[in-house]
N, C-alpha and C. Protein backbone atom coordinates (compact mmCIF):
# COMPACT_ATOMS: atom_id res chain seq x y z
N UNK A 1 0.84 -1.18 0.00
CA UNK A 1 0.00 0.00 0.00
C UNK A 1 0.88 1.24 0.00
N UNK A 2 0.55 2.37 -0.70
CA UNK A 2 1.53 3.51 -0.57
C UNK A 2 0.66 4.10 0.06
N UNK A 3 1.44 5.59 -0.28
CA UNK A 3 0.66 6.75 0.33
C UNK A 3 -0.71 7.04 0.27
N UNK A 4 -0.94 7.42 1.28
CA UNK A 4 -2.85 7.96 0.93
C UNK A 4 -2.58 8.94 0.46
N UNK A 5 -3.68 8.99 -0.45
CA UNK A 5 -3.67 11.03 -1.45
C UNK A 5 -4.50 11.66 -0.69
N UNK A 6 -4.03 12.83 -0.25
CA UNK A 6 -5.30 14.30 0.56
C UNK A 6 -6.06 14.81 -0.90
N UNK A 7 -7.23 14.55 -0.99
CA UNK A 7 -7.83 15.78 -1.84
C UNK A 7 -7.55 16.93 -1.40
N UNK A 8 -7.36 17.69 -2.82
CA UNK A 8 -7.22 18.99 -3.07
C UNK A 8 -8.61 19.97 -2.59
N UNK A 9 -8.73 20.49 -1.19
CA UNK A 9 -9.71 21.55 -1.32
C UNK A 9 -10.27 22.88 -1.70
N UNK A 10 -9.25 23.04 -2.78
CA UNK A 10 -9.09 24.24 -3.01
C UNK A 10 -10.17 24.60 -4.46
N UNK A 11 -10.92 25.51 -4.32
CA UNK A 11 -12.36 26.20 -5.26
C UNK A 11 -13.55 26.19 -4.31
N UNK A 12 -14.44 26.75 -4.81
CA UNK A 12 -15.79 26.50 -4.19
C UNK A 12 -16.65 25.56 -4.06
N UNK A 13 -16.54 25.31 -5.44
CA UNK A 13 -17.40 23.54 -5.58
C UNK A 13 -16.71 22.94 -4.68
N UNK A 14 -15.65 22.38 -4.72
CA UNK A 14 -14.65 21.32 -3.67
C UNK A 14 -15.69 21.78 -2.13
N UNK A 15 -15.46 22.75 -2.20
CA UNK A 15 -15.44 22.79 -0.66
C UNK A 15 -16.96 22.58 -0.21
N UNK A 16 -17.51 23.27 -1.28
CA UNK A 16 -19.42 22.99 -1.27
C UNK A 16 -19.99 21.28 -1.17
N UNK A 17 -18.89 20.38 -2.17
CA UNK A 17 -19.16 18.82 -1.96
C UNK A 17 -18.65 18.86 -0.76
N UNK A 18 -17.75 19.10 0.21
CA UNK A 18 -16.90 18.65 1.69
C UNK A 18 -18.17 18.59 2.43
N UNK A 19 -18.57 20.23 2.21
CA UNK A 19 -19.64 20.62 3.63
C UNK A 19 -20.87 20.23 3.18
N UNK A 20 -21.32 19.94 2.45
CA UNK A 20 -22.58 18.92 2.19
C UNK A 20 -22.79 17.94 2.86
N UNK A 21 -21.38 16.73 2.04
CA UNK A 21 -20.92 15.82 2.42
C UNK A 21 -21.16 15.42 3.93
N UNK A 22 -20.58 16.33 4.73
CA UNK A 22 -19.99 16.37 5.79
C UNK A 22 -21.69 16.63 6.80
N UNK A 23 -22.37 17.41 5.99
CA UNK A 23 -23.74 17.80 6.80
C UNK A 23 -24.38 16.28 6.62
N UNK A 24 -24.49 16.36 5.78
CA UNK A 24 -25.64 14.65 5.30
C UNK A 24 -25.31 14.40 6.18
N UNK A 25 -23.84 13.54 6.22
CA UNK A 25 -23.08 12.67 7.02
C UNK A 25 -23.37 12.89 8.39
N UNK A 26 -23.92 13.90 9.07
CA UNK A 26 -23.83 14.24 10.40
C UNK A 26 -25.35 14.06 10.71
N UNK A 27 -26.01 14.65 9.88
CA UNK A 27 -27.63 14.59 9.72
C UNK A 27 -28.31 12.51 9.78
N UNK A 28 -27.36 12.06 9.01
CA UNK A 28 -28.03 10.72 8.99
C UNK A 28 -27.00 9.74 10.23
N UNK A 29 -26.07 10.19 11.13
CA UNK A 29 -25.66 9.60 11.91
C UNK A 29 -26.77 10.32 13.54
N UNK A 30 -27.01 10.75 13.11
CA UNK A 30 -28.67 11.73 14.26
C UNK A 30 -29.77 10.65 13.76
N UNK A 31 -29.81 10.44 12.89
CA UNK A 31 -30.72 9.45 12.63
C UNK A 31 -30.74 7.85 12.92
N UNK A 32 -29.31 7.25 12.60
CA UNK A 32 -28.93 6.29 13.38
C UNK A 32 -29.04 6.25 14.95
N UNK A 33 -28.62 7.81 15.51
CA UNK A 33 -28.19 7.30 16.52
C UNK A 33 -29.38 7.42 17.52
N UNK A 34 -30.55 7.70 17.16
CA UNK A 34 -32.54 7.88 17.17
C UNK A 34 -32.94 6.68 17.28
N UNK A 35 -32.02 5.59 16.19
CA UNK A 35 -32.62 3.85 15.20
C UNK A 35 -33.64 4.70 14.69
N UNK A 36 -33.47 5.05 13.69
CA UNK A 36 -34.21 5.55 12.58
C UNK A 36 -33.62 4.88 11.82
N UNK A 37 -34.65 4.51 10.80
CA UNK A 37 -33.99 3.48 9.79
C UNK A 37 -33.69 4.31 8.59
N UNK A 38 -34.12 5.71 8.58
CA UNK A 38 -33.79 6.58 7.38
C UNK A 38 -32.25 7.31 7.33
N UNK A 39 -32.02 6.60 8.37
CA UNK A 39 -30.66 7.27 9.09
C UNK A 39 -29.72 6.29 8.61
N UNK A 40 -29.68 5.31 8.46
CA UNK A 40 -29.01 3.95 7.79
C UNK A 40 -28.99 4.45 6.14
N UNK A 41 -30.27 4.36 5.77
CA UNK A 41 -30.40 4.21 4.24
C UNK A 41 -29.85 5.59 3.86
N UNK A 42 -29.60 6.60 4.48
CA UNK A 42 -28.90 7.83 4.24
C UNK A 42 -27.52 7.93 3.81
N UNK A 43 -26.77 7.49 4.88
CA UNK A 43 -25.81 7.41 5.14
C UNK A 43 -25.41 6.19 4.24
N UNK A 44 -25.63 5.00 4.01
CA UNK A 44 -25.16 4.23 3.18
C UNK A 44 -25.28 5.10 1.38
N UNK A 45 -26.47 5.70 1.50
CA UNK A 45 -26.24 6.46 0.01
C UNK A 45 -24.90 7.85 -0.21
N UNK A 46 -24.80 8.65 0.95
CA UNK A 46 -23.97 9.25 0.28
C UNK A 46 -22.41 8.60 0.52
N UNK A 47 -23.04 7.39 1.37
CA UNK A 47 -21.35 6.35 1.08
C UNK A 47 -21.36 5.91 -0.14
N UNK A 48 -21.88 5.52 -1.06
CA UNK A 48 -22.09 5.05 -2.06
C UNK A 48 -21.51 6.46 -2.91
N UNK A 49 -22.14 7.13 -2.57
CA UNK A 49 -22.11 8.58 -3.66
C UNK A 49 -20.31 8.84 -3.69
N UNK A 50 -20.25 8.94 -2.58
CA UNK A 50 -18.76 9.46 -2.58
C UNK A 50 -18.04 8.57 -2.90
N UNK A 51 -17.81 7.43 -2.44
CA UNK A 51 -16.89 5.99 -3.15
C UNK A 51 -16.92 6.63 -4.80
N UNK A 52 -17.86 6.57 -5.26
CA UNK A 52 -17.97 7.21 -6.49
C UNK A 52 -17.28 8.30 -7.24
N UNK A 53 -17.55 9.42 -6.29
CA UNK A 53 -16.72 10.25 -6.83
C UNK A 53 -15.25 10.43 -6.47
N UNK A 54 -14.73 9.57 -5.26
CA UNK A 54 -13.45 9.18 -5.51
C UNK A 54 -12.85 8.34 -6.38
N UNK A 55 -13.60 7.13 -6.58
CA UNK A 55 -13.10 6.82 -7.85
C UNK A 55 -12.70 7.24 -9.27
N UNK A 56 -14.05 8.46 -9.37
CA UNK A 56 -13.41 9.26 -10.63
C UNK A 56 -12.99 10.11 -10.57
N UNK A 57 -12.41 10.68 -9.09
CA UNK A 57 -11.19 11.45 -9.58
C UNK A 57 -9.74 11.14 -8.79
N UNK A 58 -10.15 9.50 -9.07
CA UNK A 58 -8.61 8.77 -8.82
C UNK A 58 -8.13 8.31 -7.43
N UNK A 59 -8.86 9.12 -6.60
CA UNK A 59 -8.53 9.52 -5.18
C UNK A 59 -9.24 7.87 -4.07
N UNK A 60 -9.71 7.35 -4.85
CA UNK A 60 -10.07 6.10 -4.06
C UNK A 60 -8.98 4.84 -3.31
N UNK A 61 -9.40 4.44 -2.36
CA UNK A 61 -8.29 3.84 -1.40
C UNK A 61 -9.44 2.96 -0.47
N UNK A 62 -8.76 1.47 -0.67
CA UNK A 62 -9.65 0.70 0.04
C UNK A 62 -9.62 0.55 1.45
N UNK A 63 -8.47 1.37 2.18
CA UNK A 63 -8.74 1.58 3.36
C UNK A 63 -10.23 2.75 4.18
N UNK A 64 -10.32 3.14 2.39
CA UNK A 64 -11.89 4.37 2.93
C UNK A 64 -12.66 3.83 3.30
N UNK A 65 -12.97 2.25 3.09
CA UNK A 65 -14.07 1.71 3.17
C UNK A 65 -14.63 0.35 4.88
N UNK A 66 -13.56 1.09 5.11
CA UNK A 66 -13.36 -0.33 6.13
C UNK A 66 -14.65 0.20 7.53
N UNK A 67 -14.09 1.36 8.26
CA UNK A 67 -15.49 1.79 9.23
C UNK A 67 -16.66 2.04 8.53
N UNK A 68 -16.71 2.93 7.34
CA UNK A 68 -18.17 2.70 6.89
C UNK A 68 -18.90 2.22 6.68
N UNK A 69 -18.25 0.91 5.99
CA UNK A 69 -19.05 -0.66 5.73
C UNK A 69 -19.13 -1.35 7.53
N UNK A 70 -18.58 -1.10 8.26
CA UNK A 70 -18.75 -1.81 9.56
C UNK A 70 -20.03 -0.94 10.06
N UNK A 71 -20.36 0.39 9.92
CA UNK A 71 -21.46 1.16 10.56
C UNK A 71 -22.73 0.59 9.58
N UNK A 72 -22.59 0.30 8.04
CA UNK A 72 -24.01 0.22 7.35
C UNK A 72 -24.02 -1.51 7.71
N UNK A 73 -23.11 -2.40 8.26
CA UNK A 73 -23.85 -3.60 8.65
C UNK A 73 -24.16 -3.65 10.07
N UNK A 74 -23.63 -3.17 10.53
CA UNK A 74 -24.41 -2.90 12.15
C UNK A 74 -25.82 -2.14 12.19
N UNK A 75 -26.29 -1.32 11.18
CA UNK A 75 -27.05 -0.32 10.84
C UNK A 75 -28.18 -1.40 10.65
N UNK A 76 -27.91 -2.11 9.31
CA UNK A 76 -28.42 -3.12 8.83
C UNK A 76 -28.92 -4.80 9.45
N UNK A 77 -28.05 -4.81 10.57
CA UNK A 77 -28.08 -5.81 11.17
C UNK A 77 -29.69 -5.70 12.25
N UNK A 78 -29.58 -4.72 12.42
CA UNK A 78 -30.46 -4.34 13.66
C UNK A 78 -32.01 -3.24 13.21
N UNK A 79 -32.69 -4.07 12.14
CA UNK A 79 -33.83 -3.60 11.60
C UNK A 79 -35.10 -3.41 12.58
N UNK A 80 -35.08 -4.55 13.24
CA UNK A 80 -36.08 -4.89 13.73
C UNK A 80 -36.57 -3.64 15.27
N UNK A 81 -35.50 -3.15 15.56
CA UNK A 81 -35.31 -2.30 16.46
C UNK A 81 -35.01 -0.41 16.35
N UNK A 82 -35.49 -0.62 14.73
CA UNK A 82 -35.43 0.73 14.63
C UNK A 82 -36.94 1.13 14.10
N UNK A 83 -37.37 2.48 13.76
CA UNK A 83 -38.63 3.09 13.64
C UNK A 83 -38.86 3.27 11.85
């Protein structure tokens, strides 16, 4: 494994996807942490979204994926107990 790459934050857009990003992300872990089940299916989408757009712009690394996938099967695991 080499180096991890830092995205570049530098423009407006960049920084407009970060703090989006970063809101969802905070917005659907409030929802998890409720057991809201919209809070799961949230958060697994803009995991999905972003895997994505790291991939196309190169910046993808399979160490990104290791806690996120552990939060959407714990998320997932435990249906029966959310709203």
């Amino acid at each position: 494994m080499g180096k991890l790459k830092v995205p570049n934050l530098q423009g407006k857009r960049t920084i407009r996807e970060f703090a989006s990003k970063s809101l969802i992300s905070f917005v659907s872990f409030i929802g998890m942490w409720m057991m809201k089940k919209w809070g799961v299916f949230t958060y697994t989408f803009v995991f999905a979204l972003v895997q994505i757009v790291l991939l196309s712009k190169g910046l993808w690394d399979g160490r990104s994926i290791i806690i996120p996938v552990i939060i959407i099967v714990n998320g997932f695991n435990n249906p029966s107990k959310m709203t």
